[in-house]
N, C-alpha and C. Protein backbone atom coordinates (compact mmCIF):
# COMPACT_ATOMS: atom_id res chain seq x y z
N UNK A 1 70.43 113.61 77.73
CA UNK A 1 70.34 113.02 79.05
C UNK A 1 68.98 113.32 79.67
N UNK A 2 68.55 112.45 80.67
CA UNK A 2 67.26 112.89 81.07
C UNK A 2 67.57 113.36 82.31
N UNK A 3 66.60 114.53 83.25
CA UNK A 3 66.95 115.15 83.71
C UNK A 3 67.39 114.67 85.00
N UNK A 4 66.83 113.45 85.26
CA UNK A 4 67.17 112.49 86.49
C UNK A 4 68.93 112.20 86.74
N UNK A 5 69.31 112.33 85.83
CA UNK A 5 71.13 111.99 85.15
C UNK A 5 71.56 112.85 85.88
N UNK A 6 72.67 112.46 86.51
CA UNK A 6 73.72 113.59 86.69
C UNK A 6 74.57 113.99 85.45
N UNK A 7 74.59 114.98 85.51
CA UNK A 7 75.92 115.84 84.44
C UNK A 7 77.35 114.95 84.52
N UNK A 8 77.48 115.63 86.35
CA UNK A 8 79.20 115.30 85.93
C UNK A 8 79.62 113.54 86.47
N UNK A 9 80.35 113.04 85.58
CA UNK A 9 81.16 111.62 85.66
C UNK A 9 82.63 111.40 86.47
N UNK A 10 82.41 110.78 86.94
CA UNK A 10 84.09 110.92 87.78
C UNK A 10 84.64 109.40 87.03
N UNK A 11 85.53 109.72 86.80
CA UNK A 11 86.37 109.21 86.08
C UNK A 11 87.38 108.18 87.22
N UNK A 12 87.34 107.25 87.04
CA UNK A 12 88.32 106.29 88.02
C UNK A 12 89.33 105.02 87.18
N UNK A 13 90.17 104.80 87.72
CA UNK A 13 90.93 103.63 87.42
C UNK A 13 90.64 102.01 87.83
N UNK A 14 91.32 101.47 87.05
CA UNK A 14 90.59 100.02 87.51
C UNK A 14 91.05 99.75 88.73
N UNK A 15 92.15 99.99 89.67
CA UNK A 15 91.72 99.74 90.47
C UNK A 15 90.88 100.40 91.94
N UNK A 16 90.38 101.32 90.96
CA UNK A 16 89.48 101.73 92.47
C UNK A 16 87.86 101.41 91.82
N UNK A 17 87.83 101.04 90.58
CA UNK A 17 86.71 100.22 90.38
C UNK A 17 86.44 98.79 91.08
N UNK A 18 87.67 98.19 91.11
CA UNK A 18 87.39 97.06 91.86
C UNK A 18 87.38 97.43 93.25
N UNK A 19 88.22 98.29 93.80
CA UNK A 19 87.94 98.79 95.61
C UNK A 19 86.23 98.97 95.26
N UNK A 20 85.69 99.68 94.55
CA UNK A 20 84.17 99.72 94.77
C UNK A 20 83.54 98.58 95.04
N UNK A 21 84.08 97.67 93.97
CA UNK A 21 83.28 96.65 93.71
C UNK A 21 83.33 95.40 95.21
N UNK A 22 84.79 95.68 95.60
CA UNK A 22 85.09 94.66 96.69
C UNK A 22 84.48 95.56 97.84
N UNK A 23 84.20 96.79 97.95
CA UNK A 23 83.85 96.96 99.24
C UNK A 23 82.43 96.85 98.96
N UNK A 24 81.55 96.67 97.84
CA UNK A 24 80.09 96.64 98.39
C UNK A 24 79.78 94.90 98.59
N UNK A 25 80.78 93.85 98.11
CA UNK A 25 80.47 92.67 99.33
C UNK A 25 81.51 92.67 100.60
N UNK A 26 81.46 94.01 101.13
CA UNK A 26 82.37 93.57 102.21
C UNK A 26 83.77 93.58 102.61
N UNK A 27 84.48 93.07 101.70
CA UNK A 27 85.95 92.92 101.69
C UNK A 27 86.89 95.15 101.16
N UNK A 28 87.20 94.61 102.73
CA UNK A 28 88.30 95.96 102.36
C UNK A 28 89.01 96.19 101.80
N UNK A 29 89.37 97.19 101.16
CA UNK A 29 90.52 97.59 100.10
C UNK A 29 91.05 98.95 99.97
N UNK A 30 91.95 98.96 99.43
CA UNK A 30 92.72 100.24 98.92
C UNK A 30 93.38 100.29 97.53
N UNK A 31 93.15 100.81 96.69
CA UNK A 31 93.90 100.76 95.58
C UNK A 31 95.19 102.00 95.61
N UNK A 32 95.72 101.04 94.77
CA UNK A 32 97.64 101.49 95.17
C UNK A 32 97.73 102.11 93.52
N UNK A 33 98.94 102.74 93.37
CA UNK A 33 99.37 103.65 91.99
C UNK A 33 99.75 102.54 90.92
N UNK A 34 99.67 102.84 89.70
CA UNK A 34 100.52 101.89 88.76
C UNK A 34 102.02 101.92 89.20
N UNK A 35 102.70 100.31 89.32
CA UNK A 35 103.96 100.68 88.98
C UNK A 35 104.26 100.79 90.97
N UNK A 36 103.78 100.89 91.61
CA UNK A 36 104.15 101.13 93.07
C UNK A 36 104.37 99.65 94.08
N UNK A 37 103.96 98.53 93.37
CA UNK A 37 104.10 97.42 94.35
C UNK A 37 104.99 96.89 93.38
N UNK A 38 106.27 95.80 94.52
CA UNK A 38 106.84 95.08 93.85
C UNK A 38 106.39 93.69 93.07
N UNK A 39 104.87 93.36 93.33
CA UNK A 39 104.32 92.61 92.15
C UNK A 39 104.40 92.61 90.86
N UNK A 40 104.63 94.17 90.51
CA UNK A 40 104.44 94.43 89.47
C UNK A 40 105.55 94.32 88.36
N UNK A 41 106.93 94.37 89.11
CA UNK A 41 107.76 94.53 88.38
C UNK A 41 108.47 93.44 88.08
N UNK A 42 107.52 91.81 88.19
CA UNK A 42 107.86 90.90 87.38
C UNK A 42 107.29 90.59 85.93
N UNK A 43 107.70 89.12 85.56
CA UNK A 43 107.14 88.82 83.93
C UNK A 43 105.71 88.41 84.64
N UNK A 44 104.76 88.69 83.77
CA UNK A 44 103.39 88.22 83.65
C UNK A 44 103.36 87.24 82.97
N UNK A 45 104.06 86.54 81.95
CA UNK A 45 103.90 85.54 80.94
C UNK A 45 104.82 84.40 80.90
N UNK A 46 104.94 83.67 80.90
CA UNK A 46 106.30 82.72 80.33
C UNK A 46 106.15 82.04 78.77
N UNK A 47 106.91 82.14 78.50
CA UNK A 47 107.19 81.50 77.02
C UNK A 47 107.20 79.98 76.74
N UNK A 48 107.25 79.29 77.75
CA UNK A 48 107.20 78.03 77.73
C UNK A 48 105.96 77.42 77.22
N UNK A 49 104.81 78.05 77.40
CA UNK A 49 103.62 77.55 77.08
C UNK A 49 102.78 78.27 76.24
N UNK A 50 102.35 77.45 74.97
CA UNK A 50 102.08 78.04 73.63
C UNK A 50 100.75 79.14 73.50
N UNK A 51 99.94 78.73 74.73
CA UNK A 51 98.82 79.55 75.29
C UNK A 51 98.49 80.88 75.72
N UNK A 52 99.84 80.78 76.50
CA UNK A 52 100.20 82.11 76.92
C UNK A 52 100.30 83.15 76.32
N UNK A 53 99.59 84.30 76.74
CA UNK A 53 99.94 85.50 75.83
C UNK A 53 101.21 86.55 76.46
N UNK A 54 101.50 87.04 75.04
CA UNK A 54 103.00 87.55 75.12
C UNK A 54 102.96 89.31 75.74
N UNK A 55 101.60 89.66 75.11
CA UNK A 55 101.60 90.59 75.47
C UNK A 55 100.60 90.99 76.81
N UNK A 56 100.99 91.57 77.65
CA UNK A 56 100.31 91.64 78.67
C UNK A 56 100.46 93.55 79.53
N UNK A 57 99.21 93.99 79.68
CA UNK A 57 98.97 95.16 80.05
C UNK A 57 99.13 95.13 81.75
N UNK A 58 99.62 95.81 82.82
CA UNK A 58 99.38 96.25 84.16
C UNK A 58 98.70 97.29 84.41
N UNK A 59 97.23 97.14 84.55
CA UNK A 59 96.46 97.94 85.13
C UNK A 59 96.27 98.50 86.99
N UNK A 60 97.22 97.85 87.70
CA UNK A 60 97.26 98.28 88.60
C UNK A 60 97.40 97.08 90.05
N UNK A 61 97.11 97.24 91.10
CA UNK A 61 97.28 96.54 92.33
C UNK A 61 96.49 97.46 93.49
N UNK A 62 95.63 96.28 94.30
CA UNK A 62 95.17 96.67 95.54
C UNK A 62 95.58 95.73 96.81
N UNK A 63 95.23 96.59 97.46
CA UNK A 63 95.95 96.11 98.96
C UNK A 63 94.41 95.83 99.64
N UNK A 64 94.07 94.31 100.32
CA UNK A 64 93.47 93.87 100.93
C UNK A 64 93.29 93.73 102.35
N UNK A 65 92.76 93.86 103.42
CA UNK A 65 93.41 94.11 104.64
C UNK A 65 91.95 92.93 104.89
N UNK A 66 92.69 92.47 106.29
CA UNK A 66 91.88 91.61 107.45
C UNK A 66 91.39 90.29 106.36
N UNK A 67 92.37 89.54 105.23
CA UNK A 67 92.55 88.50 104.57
C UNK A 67 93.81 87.72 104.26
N UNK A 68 93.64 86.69 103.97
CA UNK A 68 94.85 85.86 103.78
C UNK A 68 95.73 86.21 102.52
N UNK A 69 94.64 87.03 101.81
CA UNK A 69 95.16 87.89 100.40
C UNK A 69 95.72 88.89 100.78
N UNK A 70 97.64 89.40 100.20
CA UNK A 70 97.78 90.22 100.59
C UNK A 70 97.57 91.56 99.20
N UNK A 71 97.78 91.32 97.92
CA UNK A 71 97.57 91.86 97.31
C UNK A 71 96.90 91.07 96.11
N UNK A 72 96.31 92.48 95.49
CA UNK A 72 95.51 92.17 93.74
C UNK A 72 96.25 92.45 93.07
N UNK A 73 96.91 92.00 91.73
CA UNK A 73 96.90 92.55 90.61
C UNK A 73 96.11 92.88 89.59
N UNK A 74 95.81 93.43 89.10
CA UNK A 74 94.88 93.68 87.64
C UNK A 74 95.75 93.47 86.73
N UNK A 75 95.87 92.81 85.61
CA UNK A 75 96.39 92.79 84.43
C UNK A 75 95.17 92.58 83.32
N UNK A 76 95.39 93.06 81.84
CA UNK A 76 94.81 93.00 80.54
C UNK A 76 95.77 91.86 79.42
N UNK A 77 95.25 91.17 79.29
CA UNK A 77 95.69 89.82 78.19
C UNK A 77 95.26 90.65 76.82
N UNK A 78 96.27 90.61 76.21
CA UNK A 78 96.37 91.04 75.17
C UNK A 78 96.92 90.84 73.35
């Protein structure tokens, strides 16, 4: 490393990568736990359509404030 580098890395989840990412244009956020909003605990996929993938990862959910959006999901297609 060069000496300009910091040492230590903080380690974050996707969704407080995206809270970063949404608060440096502006838009407020909070990122919520895996598994804690009832978004989550539907199907991500339907079988009806041959495109669709079957397998699908939940990386998490954020809460948006002062928008018509009330929540994010993150999911991974897999």
């Amino acid at each position: 490393m060069h000496d300009a580098e910091s040492d230590t890395f903080v380690l974050k989840s996707w969704p407080e990568k995206y809270r970063d990412m949404l608060n440096e244009i502006g838009v407020d956020s909070t990122a919520k736990e895996i598994g804690s909003d009832d978004v989550e605990k539907g199907d991500y996929y339907s079988r009806y359509f041959a495109h669709t993938a079957r397998m699908i990862t939940n990386r998490g959910c954020l809460d948006v404030k002062n928008s018509n959006i009330d929540v994010i999901q993150i999911i991974q297609k897999g």
